[in-house]
N, C-alpha and C. Protein backbone atom coordinates (compact mmCIF):
# COMPACT_ATOMS: atom_id res chain seq x y z
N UNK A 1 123.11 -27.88 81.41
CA UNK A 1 122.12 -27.33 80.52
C UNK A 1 122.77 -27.08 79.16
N UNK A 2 122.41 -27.27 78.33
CA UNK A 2 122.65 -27.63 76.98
C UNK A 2 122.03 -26.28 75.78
N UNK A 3 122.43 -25.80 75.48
CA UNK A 3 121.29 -24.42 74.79
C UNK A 3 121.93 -24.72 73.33
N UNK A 4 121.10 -25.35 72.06
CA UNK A 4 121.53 -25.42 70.74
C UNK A 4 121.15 -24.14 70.10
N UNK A 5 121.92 -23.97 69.36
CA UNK A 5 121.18 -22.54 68.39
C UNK A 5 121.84 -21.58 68.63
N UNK A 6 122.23 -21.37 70.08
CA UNK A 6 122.77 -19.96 70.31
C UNK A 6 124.11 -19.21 71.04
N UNK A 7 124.93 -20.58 69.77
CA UNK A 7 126.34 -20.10 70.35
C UNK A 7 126.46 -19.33 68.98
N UNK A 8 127.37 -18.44 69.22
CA UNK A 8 128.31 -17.24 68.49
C UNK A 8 127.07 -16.02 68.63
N UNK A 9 125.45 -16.24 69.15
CA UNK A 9 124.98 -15.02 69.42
C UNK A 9 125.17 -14.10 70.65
N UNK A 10 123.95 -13.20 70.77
CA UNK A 10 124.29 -11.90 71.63
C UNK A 10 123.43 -12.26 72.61
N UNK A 11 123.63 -11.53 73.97
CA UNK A 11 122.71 -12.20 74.73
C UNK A 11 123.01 -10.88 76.08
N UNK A 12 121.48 -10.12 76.29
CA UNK A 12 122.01 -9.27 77.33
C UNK A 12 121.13 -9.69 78.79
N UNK A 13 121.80 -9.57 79.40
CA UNK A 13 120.96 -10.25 80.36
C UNK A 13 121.55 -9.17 81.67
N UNK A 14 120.07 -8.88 81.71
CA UNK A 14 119.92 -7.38 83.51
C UNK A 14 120.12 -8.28 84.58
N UNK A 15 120.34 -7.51 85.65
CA UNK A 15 120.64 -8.57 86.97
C UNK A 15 121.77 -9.82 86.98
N UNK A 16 122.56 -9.53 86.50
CA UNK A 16 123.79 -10.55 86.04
C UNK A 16 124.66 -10.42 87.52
N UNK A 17 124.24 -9.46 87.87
CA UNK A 17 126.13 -9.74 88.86
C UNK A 17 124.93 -10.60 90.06
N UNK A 18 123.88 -10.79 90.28
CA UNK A 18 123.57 -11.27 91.73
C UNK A 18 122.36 -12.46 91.14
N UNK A 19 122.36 -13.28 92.12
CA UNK A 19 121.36 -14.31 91.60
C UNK A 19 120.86 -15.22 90.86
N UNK A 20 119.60 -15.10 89.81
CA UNK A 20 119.16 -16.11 88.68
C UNK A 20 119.93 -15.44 87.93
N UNK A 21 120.15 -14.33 87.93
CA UNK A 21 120.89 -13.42 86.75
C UNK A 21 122.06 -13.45 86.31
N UNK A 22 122.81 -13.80 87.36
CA UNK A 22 124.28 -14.51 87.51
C UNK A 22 124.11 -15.64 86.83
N UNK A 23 123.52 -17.02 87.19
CA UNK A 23 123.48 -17.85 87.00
C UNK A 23 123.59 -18.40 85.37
N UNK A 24 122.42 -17.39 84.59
CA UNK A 24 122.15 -17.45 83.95
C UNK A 24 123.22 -17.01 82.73
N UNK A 25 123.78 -15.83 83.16
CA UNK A 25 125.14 -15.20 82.48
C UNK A 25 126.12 -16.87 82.55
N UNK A 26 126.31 -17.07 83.60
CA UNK A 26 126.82 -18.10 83.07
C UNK A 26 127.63 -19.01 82.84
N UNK A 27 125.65 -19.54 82.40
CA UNK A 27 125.40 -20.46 81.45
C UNK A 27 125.73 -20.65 80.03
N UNK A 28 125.04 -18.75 79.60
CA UNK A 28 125.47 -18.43 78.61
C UNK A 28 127.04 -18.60 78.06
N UNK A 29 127.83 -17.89 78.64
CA UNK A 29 128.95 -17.77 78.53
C UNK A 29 129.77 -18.72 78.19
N UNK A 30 128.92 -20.34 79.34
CA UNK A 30 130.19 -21.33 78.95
C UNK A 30 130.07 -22.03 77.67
N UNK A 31 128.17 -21.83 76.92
CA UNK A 31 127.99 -22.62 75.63
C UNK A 31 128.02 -21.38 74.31
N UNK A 32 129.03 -20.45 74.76
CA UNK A 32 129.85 -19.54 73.82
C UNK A 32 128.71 -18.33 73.45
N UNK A 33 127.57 -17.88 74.38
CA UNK A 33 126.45 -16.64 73.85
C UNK A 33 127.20 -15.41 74.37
């Protein structure tokens, strides 16, 4: 998954340690949010 636009921003995301929430952290993380 590819996310343009929103590397070097902020990004808070609830439910991170278990699940879609995890998942989603990351995602973020590896395209630099």
């Amino acid at each position: 998954m590819e996310l343009t636009g929103l590397a070097g921003k902020n990004a808070l995301v609830t439910g991170a340690s278990r699940g879609i929430g995890k998942s989603i952290a990351k995602v973020l993380a590896k395209n630099g949010v």
